[in-house]
N, C-alpha and C. Protein backbone atom coordinates (compact mmCIF):
# COMPACT_ATOMS: atom_id res chain seq x y z
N UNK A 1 19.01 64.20 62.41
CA UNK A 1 18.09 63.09 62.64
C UNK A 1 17.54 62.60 61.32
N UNK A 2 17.54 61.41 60.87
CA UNK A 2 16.86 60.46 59.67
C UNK A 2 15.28 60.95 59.96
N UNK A 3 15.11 61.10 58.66
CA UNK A 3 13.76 60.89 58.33
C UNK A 3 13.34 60.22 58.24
N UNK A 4 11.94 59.89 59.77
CA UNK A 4 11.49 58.01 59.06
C UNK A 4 10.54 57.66 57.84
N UNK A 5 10.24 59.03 57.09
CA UNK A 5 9.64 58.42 55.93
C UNK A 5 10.46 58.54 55.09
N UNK A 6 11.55 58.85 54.53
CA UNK A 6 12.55 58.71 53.71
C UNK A 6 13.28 57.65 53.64
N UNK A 7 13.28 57.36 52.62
CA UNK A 7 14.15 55.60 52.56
C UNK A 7 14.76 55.39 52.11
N UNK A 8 16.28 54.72 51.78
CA UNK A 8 17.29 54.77 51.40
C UNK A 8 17.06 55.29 49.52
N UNK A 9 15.89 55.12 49.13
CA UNK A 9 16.16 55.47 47.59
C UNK A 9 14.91 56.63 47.47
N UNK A 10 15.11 57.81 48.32
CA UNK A 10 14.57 58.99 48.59
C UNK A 10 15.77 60.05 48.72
N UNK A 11 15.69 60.99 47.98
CA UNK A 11 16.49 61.99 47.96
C UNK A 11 16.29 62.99 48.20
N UNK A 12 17.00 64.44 48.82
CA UNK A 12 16.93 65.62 48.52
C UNK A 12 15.77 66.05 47.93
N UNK A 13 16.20 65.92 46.51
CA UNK A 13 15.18 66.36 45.15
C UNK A 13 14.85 65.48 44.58
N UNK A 14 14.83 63.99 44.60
CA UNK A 14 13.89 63.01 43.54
C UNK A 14 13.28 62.28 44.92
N UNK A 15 12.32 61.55 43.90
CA UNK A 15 11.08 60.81 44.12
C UNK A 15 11.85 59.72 44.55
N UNK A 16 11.64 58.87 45.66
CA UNK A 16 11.53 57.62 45.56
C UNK A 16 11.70 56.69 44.38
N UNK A 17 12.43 55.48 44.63
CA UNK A 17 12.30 54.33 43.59
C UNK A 17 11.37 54.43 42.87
N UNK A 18 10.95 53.70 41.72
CA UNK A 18 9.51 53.39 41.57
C UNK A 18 9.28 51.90 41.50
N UNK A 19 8.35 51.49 41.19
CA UNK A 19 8.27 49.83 41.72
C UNK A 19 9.24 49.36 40.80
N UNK A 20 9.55 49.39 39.49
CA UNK A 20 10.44 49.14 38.89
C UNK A 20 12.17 49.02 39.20
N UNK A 21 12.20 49.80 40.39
CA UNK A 21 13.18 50.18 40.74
C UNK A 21 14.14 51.51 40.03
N UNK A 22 13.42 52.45 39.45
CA UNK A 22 13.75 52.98 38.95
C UNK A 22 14.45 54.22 39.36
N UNK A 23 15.61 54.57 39.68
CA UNK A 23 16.33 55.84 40.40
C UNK A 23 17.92 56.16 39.87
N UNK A 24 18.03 57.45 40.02
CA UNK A 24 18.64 58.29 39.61
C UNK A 24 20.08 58.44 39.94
N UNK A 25 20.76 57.18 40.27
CA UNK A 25 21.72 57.79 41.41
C UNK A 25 23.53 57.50 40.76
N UNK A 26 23.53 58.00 39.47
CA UNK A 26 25.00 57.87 39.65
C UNK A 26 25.41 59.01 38.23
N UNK A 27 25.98 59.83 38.25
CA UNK A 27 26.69 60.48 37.51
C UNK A 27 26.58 60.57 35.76
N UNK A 28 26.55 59.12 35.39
CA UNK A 28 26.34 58.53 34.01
C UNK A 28 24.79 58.52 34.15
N UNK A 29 23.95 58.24 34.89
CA UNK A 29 22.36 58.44 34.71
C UNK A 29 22.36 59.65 34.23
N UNK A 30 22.77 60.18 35.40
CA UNK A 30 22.18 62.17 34.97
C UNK A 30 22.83 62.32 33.56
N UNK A 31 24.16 62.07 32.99
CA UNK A 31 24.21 62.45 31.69
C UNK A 31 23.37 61.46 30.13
N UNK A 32 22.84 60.63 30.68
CA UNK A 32 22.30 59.82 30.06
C UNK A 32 21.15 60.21 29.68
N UNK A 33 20.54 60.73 31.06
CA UNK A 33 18.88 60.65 30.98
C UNK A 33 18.42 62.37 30.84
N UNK A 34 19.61 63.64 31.21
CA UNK A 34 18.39 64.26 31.55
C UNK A 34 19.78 65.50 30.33
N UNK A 35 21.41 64.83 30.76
CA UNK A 35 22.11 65.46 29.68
C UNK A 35 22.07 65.69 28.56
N UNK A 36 21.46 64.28 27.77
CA UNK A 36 21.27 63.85 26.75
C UNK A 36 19.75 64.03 25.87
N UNK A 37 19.17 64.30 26.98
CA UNK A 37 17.89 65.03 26.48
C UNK A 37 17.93 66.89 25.91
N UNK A 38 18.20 66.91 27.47
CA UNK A 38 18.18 69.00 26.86
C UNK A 38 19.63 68.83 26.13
N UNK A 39 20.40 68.40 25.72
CA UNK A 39 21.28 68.63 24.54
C UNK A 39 20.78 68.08 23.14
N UNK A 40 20.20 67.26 23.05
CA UNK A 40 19.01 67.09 22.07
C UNK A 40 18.18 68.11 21.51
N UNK A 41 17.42 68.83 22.89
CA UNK A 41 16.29 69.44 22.54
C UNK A 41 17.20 71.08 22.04
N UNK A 42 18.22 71.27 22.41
CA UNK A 42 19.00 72.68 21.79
C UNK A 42 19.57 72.53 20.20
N UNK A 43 20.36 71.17 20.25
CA UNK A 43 20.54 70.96 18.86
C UNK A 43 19.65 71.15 17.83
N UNK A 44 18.38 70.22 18.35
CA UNK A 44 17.12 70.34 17.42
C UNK A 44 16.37 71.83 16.89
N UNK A 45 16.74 72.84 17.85
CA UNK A 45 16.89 74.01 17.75
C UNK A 45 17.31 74.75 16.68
N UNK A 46 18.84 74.51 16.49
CA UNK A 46 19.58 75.01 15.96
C UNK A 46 18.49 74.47 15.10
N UNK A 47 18.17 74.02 14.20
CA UNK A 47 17.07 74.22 12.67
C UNK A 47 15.92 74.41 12.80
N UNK A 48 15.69 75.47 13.74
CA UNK A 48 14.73 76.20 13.47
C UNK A 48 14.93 77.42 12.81
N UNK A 49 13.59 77.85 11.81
CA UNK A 49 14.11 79.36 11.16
C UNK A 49 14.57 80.45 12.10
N UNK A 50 15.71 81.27 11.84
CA UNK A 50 16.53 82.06 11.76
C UNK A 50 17.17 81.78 13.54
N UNK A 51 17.26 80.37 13.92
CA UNK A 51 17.88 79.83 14.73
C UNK A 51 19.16 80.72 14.71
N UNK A 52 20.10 80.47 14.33
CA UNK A 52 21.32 81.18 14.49
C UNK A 52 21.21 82.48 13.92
N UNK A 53 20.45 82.95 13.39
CA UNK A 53 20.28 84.92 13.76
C UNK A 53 20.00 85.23 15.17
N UNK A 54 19.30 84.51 15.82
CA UNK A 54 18.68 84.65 17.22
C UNK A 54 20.05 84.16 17.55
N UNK A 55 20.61 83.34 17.52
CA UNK A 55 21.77 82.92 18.50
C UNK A 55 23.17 84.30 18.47
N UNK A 56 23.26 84.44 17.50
CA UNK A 56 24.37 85.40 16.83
C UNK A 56 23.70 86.95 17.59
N UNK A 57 22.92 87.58 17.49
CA UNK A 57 22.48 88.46 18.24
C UNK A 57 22.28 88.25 19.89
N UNK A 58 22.26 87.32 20.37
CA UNK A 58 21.70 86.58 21.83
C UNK A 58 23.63 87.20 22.60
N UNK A 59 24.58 86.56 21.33
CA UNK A 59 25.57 86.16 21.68
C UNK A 59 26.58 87.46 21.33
N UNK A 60 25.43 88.62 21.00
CA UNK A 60 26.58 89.75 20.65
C UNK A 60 27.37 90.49 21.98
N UNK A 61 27.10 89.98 23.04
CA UNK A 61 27.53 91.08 24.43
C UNK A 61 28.69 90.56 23.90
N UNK A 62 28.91 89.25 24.40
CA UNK A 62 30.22 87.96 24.39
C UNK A 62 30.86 88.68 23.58
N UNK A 63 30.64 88.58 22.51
CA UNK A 63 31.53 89.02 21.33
C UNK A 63 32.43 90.29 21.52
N UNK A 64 31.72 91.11 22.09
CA UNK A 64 31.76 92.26 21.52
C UNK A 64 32.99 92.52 22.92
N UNK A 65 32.65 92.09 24.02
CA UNK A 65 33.63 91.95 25.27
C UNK A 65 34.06 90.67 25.96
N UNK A 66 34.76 89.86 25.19
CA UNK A 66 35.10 88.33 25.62
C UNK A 66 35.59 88.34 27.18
N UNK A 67 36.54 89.70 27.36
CA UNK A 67 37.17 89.07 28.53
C UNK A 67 36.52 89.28 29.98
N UNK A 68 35.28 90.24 29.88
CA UNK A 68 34.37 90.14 30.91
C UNK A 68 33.93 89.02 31.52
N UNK A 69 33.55 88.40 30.40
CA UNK A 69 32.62 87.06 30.37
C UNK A 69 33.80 85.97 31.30
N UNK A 70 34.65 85.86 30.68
CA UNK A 70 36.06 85.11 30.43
C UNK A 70 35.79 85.41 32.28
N UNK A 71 36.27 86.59 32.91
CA UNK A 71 36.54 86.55 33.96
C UNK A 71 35.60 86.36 35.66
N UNK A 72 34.19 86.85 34.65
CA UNK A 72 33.24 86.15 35.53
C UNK A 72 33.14 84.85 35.02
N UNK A 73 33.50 84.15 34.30
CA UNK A 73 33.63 82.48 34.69
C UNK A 73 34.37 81.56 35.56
N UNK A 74 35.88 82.67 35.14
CA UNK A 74 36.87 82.23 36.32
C UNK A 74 36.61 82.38 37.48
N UNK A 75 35.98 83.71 37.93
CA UNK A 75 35.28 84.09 39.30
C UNK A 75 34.44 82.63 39.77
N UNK A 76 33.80 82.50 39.06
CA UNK A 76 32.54 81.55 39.59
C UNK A 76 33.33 79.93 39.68
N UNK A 77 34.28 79.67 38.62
CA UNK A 77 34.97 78.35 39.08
C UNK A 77 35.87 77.96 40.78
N UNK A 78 36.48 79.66 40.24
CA UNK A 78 36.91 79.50 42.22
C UNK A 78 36.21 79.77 43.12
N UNK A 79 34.81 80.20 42.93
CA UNK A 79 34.08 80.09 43.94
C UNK A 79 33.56 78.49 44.27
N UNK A 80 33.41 78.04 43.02
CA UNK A 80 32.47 76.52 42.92
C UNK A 80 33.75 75.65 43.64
N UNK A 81 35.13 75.45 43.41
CA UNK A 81 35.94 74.79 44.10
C UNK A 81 36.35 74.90 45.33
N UNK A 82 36.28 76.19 46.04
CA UNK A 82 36.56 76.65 47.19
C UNK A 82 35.14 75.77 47.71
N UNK A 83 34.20 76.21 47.36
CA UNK A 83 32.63 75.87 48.14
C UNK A 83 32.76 74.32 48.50
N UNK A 84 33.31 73.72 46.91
CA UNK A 84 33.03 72.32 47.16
C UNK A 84 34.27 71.53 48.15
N UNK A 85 35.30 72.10 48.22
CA UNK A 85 36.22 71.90 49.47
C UNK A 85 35.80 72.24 50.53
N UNK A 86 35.04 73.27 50.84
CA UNK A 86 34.78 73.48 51.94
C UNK A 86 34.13 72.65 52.58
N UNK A 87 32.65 71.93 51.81
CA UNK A 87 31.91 71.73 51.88
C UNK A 87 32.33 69.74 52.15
N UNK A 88 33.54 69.35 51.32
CA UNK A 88 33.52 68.49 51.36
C UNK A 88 35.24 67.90 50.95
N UNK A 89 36.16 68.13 52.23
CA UNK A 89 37.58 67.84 51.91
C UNK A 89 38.19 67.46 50.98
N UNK A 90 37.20 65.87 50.87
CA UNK A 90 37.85 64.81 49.35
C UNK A 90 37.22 65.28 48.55
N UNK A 91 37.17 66.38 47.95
CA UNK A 91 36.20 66.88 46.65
C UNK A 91 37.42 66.54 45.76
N UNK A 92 37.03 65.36 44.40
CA UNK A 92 37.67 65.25 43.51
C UNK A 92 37.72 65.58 41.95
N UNK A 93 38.37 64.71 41.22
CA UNK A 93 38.07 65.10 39.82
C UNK A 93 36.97 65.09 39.37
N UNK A 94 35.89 63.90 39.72
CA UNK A 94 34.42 63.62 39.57
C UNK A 94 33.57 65.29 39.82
N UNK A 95 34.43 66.05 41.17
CA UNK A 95 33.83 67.35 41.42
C UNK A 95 33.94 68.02 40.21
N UNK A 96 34.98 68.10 39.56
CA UNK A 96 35.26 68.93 38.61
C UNK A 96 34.45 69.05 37.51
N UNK A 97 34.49 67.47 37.04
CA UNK A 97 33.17 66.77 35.78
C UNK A 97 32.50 67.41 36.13
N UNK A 98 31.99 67.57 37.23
CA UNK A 98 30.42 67.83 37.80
C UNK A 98 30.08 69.36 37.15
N UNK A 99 31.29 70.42 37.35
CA UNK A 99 31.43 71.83 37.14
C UNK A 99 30.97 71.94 35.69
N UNK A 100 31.93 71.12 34.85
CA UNK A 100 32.12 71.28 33.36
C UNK A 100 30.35 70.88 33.08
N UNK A 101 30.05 69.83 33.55
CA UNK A 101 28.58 69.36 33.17
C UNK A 101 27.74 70.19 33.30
N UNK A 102 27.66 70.96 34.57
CA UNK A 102 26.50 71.86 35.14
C UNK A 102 26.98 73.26 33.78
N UNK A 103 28.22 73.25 33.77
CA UNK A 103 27.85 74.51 32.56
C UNK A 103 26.91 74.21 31.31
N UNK A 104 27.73 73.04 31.19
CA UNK A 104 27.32 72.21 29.56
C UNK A 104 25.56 72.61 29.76
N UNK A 105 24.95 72.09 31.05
CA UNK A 105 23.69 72.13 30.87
C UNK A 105 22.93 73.52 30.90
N UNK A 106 23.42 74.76 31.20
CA UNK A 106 23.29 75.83 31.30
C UNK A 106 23.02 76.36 30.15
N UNK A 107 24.29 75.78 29.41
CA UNK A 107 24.39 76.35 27.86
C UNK A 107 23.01 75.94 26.87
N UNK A 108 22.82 74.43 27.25
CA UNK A 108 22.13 73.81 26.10
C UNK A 108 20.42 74.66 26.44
N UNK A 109 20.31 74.62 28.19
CA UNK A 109 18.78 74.86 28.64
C UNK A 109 18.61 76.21 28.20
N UNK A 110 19.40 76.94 28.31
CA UNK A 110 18.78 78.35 28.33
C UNK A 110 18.71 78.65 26.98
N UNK A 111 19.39 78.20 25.58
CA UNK A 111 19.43 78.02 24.18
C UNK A 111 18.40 77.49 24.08
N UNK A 112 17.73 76.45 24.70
CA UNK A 112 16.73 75.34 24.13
C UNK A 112 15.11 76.25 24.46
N UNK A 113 15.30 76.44 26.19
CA UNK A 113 13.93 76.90 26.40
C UNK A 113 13.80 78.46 26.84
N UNK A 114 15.01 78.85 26.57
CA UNK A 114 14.90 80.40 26.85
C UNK A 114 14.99 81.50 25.45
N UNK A 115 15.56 80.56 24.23
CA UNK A 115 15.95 81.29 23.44
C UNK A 115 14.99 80.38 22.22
N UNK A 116 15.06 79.72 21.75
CA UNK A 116 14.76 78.90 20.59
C UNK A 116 13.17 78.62 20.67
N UNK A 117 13.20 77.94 21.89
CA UNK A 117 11.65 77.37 22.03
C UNK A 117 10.71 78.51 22.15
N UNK A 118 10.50 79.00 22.77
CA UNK A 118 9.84 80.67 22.90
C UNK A 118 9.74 81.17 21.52
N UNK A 119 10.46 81.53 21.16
CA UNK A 119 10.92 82.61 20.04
C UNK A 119 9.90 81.66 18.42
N UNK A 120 10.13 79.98 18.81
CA UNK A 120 9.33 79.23 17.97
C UNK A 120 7.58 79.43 18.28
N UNK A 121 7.45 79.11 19.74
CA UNK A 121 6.00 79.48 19.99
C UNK A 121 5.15 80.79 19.93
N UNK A 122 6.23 81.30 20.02
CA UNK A 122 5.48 82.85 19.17
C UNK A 122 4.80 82.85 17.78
N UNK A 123 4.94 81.86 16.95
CA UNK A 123 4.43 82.09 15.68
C UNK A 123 2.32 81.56 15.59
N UNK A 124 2.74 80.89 17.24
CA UNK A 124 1.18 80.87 17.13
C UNK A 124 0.70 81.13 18.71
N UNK A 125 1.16 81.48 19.56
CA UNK A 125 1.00 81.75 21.04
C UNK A 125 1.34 83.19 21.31
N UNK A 126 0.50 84.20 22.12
CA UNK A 126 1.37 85.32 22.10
C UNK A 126 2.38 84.61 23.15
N UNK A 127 3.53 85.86 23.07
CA UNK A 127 4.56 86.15 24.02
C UNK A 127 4.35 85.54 25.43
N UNK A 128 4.11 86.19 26.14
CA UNK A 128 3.99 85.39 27.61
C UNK A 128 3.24 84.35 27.13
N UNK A 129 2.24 83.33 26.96
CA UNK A 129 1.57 82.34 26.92
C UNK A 129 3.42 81.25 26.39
N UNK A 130 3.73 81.63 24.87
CA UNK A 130 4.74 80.86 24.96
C UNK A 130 5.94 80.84 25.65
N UNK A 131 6.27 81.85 26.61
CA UNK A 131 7.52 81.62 27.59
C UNK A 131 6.63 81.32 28.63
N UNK A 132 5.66 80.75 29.07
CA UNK A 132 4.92 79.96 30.05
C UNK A 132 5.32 78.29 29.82
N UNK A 133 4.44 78.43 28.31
CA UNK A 133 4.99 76.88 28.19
C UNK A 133 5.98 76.26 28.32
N UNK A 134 6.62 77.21 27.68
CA UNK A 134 8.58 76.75 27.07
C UNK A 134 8.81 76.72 28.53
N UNK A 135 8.47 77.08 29.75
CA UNK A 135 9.36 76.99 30.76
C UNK A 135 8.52 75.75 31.58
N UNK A 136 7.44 75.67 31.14
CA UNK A 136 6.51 74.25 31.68
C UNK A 136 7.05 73.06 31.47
N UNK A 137 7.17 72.92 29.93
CA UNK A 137 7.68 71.96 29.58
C UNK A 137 9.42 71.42 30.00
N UNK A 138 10.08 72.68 30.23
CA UNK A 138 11.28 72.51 30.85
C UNK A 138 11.04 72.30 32.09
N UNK A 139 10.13 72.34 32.86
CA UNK A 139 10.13 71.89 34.54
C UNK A 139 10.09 70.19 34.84
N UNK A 140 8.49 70.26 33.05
CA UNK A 140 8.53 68.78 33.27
C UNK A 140 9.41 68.21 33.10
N UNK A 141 10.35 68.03 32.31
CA UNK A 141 11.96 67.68 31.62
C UNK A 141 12.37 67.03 32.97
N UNK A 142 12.58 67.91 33.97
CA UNK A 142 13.03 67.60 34.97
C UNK A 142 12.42 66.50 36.27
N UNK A 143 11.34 66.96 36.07
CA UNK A 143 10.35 65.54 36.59
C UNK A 143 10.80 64.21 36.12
N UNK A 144 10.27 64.44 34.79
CA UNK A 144 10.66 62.96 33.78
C UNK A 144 12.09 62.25 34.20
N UNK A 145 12.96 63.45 33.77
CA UNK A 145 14.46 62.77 33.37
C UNK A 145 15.28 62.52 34.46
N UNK A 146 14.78 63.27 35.88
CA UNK A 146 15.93 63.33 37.03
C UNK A 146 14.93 62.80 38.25
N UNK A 147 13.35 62.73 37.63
CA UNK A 147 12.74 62.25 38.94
C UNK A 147 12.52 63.07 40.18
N UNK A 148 12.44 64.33 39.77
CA UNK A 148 12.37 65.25 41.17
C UNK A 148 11.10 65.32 41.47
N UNK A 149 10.81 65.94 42.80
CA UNK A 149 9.64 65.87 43.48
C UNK A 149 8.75 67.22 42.64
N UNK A 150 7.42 66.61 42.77
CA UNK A 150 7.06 68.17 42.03
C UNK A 150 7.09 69.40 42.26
N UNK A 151 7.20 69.51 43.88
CA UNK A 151 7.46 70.90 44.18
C UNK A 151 8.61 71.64 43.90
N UNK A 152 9.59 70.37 43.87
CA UNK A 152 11.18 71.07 42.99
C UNK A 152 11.08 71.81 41.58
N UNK A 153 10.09 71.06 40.82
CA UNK A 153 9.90 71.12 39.48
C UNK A 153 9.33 72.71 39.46
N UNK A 154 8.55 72.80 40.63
CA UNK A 154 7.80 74.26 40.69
C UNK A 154 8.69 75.36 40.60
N UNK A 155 9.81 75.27 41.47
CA UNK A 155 10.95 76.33 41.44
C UNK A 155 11.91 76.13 40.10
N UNK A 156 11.77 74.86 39.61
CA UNK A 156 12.57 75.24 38.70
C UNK A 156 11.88 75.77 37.44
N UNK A 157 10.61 75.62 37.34
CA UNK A 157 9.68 76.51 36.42
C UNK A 157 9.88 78.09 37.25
N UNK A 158 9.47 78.18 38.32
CA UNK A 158 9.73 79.83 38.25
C UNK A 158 11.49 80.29 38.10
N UNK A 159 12.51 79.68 38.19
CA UNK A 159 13.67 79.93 38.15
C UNK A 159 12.93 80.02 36.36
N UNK A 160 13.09 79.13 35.56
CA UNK A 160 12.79 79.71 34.17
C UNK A 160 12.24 80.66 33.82
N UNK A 161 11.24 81.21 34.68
CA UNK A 161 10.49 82.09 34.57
C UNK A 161 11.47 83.38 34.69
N UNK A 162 11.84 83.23 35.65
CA UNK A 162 12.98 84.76 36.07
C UNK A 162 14.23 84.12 34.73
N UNK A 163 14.93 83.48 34.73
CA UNK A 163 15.88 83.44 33.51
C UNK A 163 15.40 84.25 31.91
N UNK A 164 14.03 83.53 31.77
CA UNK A 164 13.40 84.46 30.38
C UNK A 164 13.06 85.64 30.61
N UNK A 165 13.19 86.14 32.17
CA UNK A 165 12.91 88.01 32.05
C UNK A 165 13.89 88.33 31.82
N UNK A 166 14.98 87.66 32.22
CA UNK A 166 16.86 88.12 32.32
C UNK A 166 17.03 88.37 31.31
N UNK A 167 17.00 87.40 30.18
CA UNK A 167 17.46 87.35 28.62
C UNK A 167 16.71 88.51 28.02
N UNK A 168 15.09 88.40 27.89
CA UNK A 168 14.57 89.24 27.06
C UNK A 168 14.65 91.05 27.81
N UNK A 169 14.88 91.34 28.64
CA UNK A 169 15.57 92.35 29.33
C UNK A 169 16.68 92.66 29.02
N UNK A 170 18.07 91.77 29.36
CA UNK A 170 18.99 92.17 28.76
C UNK A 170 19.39 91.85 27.37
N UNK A 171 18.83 90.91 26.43
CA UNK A 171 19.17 90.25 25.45
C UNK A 171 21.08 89.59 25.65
N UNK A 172 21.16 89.06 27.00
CA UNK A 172 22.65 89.05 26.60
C UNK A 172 22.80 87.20 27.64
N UNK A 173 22.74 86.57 26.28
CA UNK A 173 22.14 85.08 26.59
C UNK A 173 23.87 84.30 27.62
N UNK A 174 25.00 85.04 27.40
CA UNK A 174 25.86 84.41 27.85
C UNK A 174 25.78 85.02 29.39
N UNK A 175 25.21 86.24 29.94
CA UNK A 175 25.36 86.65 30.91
C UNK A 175 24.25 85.43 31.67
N UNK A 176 23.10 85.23 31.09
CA UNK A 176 22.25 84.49 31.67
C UNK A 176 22.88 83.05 32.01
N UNK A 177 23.36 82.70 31.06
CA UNK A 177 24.04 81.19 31.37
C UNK A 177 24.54 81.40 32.46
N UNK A 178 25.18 81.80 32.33
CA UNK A 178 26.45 82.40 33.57
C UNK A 178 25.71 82.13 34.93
N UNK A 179 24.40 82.96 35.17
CA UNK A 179 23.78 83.19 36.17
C UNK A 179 22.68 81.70 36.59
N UNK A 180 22.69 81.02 35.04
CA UNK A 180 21.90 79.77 35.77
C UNK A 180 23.26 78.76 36.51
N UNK A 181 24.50 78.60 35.89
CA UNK A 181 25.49 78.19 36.79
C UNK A 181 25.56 77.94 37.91
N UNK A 182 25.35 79.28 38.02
CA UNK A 182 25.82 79.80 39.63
C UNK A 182 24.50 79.50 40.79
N UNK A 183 23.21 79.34 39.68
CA UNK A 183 22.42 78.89 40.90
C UNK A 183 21.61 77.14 40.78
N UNK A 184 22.23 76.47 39.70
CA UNK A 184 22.61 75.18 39.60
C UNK A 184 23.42 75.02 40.59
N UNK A 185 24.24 75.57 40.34
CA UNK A 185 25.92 74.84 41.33
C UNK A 185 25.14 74.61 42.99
N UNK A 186 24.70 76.06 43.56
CA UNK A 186 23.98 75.71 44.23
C UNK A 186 23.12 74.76 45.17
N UNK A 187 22.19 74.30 44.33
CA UNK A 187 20.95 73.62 44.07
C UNK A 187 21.71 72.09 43.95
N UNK A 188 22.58 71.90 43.32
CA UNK A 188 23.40 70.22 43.42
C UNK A 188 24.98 70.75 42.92
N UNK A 189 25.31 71.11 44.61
CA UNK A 189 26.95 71.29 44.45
C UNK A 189 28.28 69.84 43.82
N UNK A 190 27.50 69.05 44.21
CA UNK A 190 28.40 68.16 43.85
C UNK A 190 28.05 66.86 43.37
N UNK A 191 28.19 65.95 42.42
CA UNK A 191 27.62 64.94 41.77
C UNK A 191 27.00 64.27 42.82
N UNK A 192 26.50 62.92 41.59
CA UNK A 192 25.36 62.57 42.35
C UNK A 192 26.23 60.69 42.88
N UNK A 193 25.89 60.01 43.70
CA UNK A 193 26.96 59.01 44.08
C UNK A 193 25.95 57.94 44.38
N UNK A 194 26.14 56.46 44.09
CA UNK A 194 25.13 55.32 44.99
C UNK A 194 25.54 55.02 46.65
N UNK A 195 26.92 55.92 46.75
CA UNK A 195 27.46 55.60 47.67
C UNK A 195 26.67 56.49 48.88
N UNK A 196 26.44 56.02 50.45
CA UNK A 196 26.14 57.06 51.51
C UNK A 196 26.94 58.36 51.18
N UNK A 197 26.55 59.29 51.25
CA UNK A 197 27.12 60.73 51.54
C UNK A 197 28.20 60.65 53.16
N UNK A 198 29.35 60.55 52.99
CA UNK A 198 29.64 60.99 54.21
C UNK A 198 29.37 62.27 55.15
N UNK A 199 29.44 63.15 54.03
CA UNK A 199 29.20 64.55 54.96
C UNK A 199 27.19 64.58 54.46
N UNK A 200 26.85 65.95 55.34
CA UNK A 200 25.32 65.51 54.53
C UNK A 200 25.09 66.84 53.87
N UNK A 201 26.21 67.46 53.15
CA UNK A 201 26.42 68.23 51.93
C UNK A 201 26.92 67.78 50.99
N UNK A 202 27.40 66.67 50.69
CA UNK A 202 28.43 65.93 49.76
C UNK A 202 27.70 65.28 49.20
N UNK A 203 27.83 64.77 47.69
CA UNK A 203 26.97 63.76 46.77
C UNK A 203 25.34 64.35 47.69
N UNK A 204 24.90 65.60 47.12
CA UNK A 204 23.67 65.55 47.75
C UNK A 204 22.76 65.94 46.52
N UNK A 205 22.58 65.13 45.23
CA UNK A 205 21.77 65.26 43.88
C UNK A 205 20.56 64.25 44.23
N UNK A 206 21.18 63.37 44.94
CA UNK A 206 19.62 62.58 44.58
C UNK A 206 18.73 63.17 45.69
């Protein structure tokens, strides 16, 4: 049954239009607006002091056992393609983009606000106070750039929250990626479309 307060430019997880007309709904937005930001904010990273000592240690599991990693990725791709067939017959190449993207963003977020940003706010915040922020400011990210409702924004601050126990627990930043993947993929299995959803699992981002 339709929701009668939901209106054609109401989604899942974003806000309504705004009077501007402002909404979220096609593939090139999301890499525009919210890709192009947290890949920004990781790069900018990388020059912070001893940025890549922290990365190079973050990244010693990987190293040290590539083909683990290697094979829980493959694991998780045939899970993500099976799901998204299941879920949705004509799942196409656009599905695929979608896979490669959701890693891309895995990589850059958990570098940006799990590893870099923290590790920076420590020089004047204790410890928890700056993995509070660093994961605040990454919730808002998501408000801003993708337009989600705030209560989405809430889980995705405590999802940060549990990601920065993961890392500083295990110190093993590729296992974490890995694990935000898998509950991205989740959360927006399959791109985002202006088109109706035929199924009402399919194109379900906005």
């Amino acid at each position: 049954m339709t929701n009668p307060d939901k209106t054609p430019h109401e989604g899942r997880l974003q806000r309504r239009a705004s009077e501007s007309g402002g909404y979220v709904n096609s593939f090139r937005q999301v890499l525009k607006r919210h890709g192009l930001t947290m890949g920004s904010v990781a790069l900018l990273g990388l020059f912070l002091p001893d940025a890549w000592d922290r990365l190079d240690a973050a990244l010693t599991p990987l190293l040290h056992s590539p083909l683990k990693y290697i094979a829980a990725a493959g694991g998780l791709i045939i899970f993500f393609r099976l799901y998204q067939r299941r879920r949705n017959p004509q799942a196409n190449s656009r599905h695929t983009l979608w896979l490669g993207y959701l890693l891309f963003i895995s990589v850059v977020e958990e570098m940006a606000f799990r590893l870099f940003l923290p590790n920076e706010l420590t020089q004047a915040l204790p410890f928890f106070a700056a993995v509070v922020l660093s994961n605040a400011l990454f919730a808002v990210i998501h408000y801003i750039t993708l337009r989600w409702h705030w209560w989405n924004c809430l889980f995705v601050f405590a999802g940060g929250l549990g990601f920065s126990h993961m890392l500083y627990q295990s110190g093993d930043l590729a296992m974490v990626i890995l694990a935000h993947w898998f509950f991205t993929f989740l959360n927006t299995p399959a791109p985002p479309s202006s088109r109706p959803a035929a199924h009402p699992d399919a194109e379900s981002f906005p």
